[in-house]
N, C-alpha and C. Protein backbone atom coordinates (compact mmCIF):
# COMPACT_ATOMS: atom_id res chain seq x y z
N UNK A 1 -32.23 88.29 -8.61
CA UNK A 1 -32.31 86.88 -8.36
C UNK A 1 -33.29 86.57 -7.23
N UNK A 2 -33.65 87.24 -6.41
CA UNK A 2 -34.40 87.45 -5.43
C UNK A 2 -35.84 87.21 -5.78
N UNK A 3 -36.22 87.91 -6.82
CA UNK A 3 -37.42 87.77 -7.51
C UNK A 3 -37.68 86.37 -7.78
N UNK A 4 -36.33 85.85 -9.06
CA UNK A 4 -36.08 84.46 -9.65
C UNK A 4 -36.65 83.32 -7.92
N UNK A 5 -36.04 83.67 -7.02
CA UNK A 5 -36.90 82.48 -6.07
C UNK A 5 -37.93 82.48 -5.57
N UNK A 6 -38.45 83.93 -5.74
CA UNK A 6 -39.46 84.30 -5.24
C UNK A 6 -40.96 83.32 -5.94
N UNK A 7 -40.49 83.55 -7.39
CA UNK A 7 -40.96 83.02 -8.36
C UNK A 7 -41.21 81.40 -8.52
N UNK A 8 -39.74 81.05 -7.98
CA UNK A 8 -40.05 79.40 -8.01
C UNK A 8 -40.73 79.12 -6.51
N UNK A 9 -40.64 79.45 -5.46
CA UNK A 9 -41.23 79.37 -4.39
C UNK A 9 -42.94 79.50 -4.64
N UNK A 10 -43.20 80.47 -5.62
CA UNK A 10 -44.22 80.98 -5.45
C UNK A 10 -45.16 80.01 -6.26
N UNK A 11 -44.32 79.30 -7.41
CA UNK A 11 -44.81 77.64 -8.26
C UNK A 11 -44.80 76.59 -7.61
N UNK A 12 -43.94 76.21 -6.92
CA UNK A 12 -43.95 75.54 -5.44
C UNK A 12 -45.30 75.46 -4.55
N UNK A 13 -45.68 75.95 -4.27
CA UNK A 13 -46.94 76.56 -3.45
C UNK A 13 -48.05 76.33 -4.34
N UNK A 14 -47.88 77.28 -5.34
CA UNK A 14 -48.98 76.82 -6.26
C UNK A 14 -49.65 75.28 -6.69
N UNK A 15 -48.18 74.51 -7.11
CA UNK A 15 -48.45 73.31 -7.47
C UNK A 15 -48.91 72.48 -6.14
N UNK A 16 -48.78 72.65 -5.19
CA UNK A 16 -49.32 71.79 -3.92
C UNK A 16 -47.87 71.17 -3.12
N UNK A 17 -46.56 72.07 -3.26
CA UNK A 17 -45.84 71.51 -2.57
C UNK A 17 -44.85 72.28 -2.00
N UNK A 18 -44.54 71.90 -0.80
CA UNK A 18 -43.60 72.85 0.04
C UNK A 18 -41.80 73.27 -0.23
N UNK A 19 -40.85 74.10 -0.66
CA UNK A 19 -39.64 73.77 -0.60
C UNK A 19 -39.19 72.80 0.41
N UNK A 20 -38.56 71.75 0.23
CA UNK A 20 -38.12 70.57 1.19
C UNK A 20 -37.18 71.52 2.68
N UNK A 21 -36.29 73.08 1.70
CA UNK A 21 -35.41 72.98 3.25
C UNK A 21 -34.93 74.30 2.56
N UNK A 22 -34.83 74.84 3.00
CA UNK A 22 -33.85 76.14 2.91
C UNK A 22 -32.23 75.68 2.32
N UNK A 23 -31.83 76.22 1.23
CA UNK A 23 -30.16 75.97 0.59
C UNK A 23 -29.79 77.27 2.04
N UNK A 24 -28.51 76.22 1.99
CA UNK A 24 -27.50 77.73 2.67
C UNK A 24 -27.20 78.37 2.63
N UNK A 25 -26.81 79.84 3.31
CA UNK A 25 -26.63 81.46 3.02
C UNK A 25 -25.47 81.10 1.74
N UNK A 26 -24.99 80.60 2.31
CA UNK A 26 -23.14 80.86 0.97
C UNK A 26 -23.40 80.47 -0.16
N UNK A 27 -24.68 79.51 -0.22
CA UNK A 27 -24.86 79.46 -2.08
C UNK A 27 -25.56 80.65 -2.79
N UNK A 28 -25.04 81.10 -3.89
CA UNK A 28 -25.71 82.06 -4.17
C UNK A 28 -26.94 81.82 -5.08
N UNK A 29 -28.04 82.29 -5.02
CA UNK A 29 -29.24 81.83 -5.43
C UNK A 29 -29.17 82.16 -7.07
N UNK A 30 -28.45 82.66 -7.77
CA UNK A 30 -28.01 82.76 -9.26
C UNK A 30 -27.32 81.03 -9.75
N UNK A 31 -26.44 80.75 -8.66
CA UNK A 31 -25.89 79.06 -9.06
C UNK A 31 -27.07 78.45 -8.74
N UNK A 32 -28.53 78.48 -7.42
CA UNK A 32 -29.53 77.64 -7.54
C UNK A 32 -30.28 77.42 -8.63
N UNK A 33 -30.58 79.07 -8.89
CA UNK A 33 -31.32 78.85 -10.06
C UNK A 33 -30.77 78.40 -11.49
N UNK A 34 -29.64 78.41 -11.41
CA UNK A 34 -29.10 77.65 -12.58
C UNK A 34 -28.91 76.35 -13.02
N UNK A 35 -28.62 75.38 -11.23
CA UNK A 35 -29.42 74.09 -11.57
C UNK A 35 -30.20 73.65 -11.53
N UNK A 36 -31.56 74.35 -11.02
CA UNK A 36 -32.66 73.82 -11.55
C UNK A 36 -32.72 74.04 -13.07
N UNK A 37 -32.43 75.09 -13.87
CA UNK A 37 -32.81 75.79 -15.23
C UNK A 37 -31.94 74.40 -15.84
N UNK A 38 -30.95 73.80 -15.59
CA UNK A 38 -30.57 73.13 -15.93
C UNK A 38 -30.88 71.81 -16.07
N UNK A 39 -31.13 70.93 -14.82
CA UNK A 39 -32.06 69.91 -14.40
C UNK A 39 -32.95 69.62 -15.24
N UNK A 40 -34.09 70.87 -15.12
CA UNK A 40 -35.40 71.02 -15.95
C UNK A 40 -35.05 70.80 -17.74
N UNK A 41 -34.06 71.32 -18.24
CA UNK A 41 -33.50 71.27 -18.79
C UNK A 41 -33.28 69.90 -19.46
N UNK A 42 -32.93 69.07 -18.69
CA UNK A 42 -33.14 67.74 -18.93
C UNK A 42 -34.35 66.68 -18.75
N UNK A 43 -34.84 67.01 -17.47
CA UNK A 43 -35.62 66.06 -17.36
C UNK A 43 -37.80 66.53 -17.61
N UNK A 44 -37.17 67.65 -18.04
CA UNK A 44 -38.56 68.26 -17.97
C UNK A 44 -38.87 69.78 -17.45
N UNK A 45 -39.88 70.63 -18.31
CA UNK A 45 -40.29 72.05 -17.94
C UNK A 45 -41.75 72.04 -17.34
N UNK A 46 -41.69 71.41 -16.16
CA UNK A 46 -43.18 70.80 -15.88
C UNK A 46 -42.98 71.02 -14.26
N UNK A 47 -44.18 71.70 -13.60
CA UNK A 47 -44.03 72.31 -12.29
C UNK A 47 -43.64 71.01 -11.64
N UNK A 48 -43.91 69.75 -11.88
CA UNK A 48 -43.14 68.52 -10.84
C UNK A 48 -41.49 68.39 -11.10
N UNK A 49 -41.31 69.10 -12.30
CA UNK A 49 -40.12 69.12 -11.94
C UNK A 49 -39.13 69.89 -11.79
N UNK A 50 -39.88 71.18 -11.95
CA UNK A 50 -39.31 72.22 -10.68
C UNK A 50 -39.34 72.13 -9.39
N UNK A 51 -40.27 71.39 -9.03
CA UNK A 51 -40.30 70.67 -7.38
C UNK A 51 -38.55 69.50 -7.28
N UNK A 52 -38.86 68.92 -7.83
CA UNK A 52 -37.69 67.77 -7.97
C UNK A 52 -36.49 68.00 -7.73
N UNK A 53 -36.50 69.17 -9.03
CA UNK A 53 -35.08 70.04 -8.93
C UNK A 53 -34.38 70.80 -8.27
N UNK A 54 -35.26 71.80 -7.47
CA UNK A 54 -35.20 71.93 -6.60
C UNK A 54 -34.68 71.57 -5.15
N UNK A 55 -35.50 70.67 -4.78
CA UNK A 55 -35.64 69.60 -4.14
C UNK A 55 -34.15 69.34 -4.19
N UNK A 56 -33.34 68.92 -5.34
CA UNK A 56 -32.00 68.11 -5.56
C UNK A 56 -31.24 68.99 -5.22
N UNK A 57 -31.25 70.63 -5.70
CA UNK A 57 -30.31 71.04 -5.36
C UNK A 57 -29.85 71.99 -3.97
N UNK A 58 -31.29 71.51 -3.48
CA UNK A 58 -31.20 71.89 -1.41
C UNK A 58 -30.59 70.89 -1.23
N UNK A 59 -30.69 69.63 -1.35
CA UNK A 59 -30.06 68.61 -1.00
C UNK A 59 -28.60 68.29 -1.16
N UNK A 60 -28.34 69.12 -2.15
CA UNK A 60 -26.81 68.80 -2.78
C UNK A 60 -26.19 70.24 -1.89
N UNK A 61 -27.03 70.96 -1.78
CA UNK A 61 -26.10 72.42 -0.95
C UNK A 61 -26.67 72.21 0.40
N UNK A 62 -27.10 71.30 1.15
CA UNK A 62 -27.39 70.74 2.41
C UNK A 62 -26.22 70.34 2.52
N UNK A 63 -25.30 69.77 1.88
CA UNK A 63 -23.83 68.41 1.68
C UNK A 63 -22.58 69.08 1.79
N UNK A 64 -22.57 70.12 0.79
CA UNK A 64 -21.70 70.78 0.22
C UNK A 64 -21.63 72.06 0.29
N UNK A 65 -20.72 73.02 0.38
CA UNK A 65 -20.43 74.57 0.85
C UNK A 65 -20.35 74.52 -0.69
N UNK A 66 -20.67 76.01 -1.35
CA UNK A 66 -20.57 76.26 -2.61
C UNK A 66 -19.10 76.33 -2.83
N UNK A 67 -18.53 76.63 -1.92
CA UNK A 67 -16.96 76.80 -2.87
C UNK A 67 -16.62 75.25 -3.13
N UNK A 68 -17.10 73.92 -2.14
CA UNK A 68 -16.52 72.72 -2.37
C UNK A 68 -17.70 72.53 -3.97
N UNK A 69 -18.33 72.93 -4.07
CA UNK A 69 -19.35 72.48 -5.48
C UNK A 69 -18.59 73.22 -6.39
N UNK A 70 -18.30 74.15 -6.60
CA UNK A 70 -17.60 75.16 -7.53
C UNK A 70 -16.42 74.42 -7.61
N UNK A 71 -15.44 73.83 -7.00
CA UNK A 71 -14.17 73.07 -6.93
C UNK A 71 -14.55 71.69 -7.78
N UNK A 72 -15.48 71.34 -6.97
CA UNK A 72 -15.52 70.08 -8.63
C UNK A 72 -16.07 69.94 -9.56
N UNK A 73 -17.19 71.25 -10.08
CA UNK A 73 -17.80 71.35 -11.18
C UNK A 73 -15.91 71.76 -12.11
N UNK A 74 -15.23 72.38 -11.55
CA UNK A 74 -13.84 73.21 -12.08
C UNK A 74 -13.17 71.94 -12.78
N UNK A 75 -13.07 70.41 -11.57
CA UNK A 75 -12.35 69.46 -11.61
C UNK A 75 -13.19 68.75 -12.81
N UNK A 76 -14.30 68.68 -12.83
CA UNK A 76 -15.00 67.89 -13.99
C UNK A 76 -15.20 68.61 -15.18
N UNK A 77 -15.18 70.26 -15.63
CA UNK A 77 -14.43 70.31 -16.56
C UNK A 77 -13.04 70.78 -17.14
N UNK A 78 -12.27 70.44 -16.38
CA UNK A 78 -10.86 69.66 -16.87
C UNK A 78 -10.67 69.20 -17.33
N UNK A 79 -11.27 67.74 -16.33
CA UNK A 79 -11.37 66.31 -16.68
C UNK A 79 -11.82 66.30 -18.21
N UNK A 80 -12.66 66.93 -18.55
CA UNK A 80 -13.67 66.69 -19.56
C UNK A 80 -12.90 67.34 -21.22
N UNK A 81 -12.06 68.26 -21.26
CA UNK A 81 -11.28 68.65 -22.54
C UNK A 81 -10.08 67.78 -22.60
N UNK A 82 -10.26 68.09 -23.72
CA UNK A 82 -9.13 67.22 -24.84
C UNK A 82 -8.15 67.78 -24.79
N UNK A 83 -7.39 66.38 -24.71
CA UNK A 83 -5.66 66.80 -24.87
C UNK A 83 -4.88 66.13 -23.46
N UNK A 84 -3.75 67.14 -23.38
CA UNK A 84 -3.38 66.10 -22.07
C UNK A 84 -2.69 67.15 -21.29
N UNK A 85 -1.53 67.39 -21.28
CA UNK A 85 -0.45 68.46 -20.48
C UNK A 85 -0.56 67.73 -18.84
N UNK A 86 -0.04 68.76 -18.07
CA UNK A 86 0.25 68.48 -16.47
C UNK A 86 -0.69 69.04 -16.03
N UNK A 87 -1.83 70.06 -16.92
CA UNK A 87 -2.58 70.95 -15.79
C UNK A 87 -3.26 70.38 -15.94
N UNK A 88 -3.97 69.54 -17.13
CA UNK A 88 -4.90 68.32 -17.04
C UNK A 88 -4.93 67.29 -16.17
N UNK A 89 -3.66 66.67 -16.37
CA UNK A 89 -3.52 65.50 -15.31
C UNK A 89 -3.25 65.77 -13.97
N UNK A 90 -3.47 67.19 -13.51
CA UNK A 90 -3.04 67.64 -12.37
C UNK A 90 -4.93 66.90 -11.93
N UNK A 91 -5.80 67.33 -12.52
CA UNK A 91 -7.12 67.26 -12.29
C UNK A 91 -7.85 66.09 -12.07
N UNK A 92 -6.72 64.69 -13.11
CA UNK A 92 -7.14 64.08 -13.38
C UNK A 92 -6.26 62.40 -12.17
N UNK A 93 -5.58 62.92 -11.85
CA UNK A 93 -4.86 62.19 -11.24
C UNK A 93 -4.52 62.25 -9.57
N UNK A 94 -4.92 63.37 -8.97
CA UNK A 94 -4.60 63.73 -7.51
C UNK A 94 -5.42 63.08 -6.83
N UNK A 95 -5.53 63.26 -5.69
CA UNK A 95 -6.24 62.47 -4.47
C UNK A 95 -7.22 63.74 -4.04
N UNK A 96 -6.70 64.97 -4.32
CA UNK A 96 -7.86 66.36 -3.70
C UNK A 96 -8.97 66.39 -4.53
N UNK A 97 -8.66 66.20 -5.74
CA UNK A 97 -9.54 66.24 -7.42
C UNK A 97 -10.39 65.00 -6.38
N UNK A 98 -10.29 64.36 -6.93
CA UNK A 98 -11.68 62.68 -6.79
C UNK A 98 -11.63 62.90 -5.26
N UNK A 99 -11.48 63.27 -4.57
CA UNK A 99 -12.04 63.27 -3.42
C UNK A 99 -13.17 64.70 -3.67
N UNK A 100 -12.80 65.48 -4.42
CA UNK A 100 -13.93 66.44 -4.16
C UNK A 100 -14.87 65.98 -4.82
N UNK A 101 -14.74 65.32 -5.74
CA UNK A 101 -15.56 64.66 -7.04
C UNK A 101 -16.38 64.03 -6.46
N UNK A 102 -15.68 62.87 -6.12
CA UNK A 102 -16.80 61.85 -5.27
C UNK A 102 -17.52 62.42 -4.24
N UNK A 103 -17.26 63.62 -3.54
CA UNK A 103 -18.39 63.74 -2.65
C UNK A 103 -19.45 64.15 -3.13
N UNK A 104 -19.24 65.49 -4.13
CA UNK A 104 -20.46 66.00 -5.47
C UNK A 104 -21.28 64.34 -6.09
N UNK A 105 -20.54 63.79 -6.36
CA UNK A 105 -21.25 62.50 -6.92
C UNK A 105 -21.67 61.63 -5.71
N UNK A 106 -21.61 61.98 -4.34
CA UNK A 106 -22.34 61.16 -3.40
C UNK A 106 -23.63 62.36 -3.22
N UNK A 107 -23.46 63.38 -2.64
CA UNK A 107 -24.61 64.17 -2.66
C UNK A 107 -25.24 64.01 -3.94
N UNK A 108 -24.77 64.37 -4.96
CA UNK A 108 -25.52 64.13 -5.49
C UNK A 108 -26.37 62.90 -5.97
N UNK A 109 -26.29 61.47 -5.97
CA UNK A 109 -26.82 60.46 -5.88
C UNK A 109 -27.61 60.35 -4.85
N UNK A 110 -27.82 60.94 -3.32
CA UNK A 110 -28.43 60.72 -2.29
C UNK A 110 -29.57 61.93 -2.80
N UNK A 111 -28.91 63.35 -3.33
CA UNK A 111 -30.42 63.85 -3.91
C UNK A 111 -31.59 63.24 -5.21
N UNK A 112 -30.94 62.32 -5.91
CA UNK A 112 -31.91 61.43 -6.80
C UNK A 112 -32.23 60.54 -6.05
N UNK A 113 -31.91 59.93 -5.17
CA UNK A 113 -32.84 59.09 -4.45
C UNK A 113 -34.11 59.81 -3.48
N UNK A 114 -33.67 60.81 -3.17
CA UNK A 114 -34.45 61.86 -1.94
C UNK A 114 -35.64 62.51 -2.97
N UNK A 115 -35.19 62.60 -4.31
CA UNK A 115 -36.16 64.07 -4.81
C UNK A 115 -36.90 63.14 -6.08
N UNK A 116 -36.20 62.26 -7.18
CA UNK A 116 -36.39 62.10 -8.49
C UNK A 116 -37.09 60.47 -7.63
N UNK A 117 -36.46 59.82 -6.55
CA UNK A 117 -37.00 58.09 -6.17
C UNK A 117 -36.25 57.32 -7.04
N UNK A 118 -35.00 58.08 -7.70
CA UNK A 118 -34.21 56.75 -8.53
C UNK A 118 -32.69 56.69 -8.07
């Protein structure tokens, strides 16, 4: 994985632009590179938006310790299967759940304004 940033760092540079910030030791650079691969994924395979993506997800692990990101990617898919039981609504109903939620969905909204300008 080492290589894997080496690599996007090294497109970074190329394209005319700097990584915005160093992600923090505790994220592991296998989950970075997975949301950019992802990101890109959506919005484009185009060196601006490997910058972008990037970009979003220093910003979102600037906010957030990976175990609190890992806790509500867990809570959102819960949320997200069918059906119902208690272990669902355990996810779907607590005050720890949407509080972790909403902070992932505040970082993350403050990195589309910081990286994408929307």
């Amino acid at each position: 994985m080492r290589i894997l940033r080496i690599l996007c760092t090294t497109l970074l540079l190329a394209a005319g632009a700097a990584p915005a910030s160093a992600a923090p030791a505790d994220w592991p650079t296998e989950a970075l590179a997975e949301y950019v691969f992802e990101c890109m994924a959506v919005n484009g395979q185009t060196p601006e938006m490997l910058r972008r993506c990037s970009c979003s997800i220093d910003r979102i692990a600037a906010k957030l310790p990976f175990e609190d990101y890992q806790a509500a990617k867990a809570v959102l898919e819960m949320r997200s299967r069918q059906g119902g039981g208690d272990e669902v609504a355990l996810f779907r109903s607590t005050r720890w759940a949407q509080d972790i939620v909403d902070r992932l969905r505040r970082a993350q909204v403050e990195a589309d304004l910081a990286c994408f300008g929307r």
